[in-house]
N, C-alpha and C. Protein backbone atom coordinates (compact mmCIF):
# COMPACT_ATOMS: atom_id res chain seq x y z
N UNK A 1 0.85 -1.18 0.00
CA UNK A 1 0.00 0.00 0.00
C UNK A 1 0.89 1.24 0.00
N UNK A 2 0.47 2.19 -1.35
CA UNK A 2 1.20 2.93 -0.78
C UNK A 2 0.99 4.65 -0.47
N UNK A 3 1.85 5.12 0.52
CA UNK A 3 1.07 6.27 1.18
C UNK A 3 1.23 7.30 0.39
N UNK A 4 0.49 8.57 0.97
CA UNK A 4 0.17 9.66 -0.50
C UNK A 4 0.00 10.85 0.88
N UNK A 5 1.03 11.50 0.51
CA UNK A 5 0.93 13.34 1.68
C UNK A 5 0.18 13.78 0.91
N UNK A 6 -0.47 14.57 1.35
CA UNK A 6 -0.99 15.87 0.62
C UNK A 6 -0.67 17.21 1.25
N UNK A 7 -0.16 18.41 0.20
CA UNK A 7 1.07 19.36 0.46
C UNK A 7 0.14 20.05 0.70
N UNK A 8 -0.16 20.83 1.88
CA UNK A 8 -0.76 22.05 1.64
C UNK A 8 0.02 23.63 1.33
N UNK A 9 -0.99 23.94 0.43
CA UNK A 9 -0.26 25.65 -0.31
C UNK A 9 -0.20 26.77 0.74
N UNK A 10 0.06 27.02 1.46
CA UNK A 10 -0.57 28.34 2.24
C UNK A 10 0.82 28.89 2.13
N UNK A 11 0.28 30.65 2.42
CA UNK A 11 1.72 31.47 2.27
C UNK A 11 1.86 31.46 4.14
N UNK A 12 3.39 31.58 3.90
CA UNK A 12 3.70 31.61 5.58
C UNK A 12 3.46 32.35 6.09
N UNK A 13 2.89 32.62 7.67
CA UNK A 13 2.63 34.06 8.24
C UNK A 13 3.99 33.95 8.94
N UNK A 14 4.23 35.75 9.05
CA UNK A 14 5.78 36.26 9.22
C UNK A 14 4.98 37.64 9.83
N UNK A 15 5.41 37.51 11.09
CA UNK A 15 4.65 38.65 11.95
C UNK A 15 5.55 40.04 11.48
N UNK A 16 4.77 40.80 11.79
CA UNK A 16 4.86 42.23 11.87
C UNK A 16 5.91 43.06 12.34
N UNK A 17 6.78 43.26 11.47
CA UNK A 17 8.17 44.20 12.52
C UNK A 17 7.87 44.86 14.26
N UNK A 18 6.84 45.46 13.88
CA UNK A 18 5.75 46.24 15.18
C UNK A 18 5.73 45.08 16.61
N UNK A 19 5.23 43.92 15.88
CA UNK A 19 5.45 42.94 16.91
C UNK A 19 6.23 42.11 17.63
N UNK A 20 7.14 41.97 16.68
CA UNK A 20 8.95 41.63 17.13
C UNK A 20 9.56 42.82 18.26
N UNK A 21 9.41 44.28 17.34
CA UNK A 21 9.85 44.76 18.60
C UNK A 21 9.21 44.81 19.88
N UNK A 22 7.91 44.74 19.82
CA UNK A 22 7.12 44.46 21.01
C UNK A 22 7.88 43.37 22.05
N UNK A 23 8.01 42.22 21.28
CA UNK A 23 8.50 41.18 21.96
C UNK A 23 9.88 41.50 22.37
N UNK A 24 10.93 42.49 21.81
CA UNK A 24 12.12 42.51 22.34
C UNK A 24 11.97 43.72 23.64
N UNK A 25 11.23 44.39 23.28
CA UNK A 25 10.87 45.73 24.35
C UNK A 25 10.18 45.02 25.77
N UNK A 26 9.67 43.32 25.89
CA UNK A 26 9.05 43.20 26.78
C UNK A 26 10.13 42.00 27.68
N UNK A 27 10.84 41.81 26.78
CA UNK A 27 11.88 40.49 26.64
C UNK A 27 12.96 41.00 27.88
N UNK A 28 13.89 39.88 28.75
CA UNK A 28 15.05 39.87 29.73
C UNK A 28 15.78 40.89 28.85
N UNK A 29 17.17 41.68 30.00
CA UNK A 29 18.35 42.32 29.34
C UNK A 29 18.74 40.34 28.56
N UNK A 30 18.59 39.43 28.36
CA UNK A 30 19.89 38.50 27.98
C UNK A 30 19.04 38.39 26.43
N UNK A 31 17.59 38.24 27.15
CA UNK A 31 16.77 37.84 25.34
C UNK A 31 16.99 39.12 24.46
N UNK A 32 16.97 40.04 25.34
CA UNK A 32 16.66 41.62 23.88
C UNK A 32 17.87 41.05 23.11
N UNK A 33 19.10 41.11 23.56
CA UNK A 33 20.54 40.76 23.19
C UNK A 33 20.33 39.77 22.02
N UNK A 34 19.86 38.68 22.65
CA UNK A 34 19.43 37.52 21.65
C UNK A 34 18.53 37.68 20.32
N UNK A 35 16.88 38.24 20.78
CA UNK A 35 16.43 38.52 20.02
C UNK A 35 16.70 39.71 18.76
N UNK A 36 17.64 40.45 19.25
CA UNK A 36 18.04 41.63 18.45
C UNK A 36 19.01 40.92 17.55
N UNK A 37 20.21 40.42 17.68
CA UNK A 37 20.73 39.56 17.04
C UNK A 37 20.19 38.87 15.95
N UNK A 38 19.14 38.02 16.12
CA UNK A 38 18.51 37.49 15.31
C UNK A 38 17.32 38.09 14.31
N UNK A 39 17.07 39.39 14.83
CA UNK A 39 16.26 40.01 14.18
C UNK A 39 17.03 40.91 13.28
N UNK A 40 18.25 41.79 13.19
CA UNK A 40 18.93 42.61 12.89
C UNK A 40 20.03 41.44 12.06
N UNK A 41 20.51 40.61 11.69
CA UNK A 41 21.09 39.73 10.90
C UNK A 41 20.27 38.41 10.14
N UNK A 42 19.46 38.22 10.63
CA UNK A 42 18.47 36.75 10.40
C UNK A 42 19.26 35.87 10.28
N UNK A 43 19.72 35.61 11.83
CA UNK A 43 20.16 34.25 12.11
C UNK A 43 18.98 33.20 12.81
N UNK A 44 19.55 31.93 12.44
CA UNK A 44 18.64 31.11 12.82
C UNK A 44 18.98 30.94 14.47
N UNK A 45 17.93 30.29 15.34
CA UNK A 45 17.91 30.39 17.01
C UNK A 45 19.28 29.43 17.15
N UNK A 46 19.74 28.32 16.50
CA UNK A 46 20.79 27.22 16.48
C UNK A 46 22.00 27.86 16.61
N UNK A 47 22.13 28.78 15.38
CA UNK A 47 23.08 29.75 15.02
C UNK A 47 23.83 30.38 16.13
N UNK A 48 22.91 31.00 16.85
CA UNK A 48 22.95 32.35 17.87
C UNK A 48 23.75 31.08 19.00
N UNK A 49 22.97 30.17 19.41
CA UNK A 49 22.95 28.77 19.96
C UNK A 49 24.54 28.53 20.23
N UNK A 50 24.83 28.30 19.27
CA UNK A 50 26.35 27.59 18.70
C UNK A 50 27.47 28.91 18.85
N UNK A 51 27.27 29.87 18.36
CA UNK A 51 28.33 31.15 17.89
C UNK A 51 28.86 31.09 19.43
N UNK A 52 29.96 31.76 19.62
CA UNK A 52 31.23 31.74 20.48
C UNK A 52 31.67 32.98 20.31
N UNK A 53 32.85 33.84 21.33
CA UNK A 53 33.27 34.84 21.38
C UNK A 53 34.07 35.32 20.90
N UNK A 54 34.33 34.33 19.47
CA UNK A 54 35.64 34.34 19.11
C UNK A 54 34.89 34.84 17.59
N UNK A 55 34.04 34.69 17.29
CA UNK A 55 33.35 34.53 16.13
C UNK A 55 33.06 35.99 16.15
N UNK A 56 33.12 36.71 17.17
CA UNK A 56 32.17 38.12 17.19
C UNK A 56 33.56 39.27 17.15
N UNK A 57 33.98 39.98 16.12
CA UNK A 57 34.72 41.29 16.15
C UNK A 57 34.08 42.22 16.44
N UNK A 58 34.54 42.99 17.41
CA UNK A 58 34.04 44.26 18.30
C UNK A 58 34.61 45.40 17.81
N UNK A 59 35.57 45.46 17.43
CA UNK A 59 36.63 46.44 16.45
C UNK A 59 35.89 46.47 14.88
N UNK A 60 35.29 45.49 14.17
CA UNK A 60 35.29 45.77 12.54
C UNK A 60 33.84 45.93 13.14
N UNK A 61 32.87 45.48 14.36
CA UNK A 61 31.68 45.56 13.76
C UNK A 61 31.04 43.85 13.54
N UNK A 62 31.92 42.96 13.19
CA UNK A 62 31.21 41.94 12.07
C UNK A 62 31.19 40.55 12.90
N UNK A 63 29.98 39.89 12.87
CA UNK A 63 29.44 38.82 13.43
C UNK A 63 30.02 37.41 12.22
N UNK A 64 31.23 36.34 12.51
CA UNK A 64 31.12 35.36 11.82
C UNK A 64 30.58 34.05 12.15
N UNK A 65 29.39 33.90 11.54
CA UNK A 65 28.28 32.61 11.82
C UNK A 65 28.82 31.91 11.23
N UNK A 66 29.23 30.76 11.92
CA UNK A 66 29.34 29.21 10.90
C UNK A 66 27.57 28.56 10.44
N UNK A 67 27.13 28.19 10.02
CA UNK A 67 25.78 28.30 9.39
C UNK A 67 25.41 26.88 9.75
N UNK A 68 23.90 27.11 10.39
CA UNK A 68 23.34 25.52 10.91
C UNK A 68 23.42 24.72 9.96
N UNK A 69 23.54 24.84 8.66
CA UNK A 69 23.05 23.66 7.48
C UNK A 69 24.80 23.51 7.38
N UNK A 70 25.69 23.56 7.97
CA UNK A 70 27.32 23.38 7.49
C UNK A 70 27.61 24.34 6.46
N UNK A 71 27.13 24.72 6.12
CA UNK A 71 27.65 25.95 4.77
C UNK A 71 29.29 26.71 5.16
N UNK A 72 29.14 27.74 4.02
CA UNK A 72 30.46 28.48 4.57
C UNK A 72 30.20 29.65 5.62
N UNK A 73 30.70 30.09 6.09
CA UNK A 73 30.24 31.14 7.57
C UNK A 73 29.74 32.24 6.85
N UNK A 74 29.06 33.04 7.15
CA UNK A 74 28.40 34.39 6.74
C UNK A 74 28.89 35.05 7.53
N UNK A 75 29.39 36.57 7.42
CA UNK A 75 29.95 37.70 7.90
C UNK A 75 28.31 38.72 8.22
N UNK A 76 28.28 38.91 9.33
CA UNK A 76 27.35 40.61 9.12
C UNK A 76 27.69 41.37 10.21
């Protein structure tokens, strides 16, 4: 027998800038940190997760993510 998914079409809901910051304005001093991060680069939660202090230049500015899927690191 064999089995059969059926895909549903829907467009993704992706909340409201308005409401993100809501959530960082209501969020711990450790989450704003977090959530800002991830909102201001679009890193994934794994990402943020994994990154180390070594990865972060304070002098240029620039965040290097090694990337959850193994990819090559992204700079922002």
């Amino acid at each position: 027998m064999k089995v059969y998914y059926r895909r549903d079409h829907r467009i993704p809901r992706v909340p409201l800038e308005e409401n993100i910051d809501m959530l960082i304005a209501h969020a711990s001093k450790k989450y704003v940190l977090i959530y800002s991060i991830i909102k201001e680069c679009g890193l994934r939660p794994v990402e943020v997760a994994s990154s180390t202090l070594n990865e972060i230049d304070l002098e240029k500015g620039v965040l290097s993510i090694a990337t959850a899927k193994h990819g090559s690191p992204r700079e922002h």
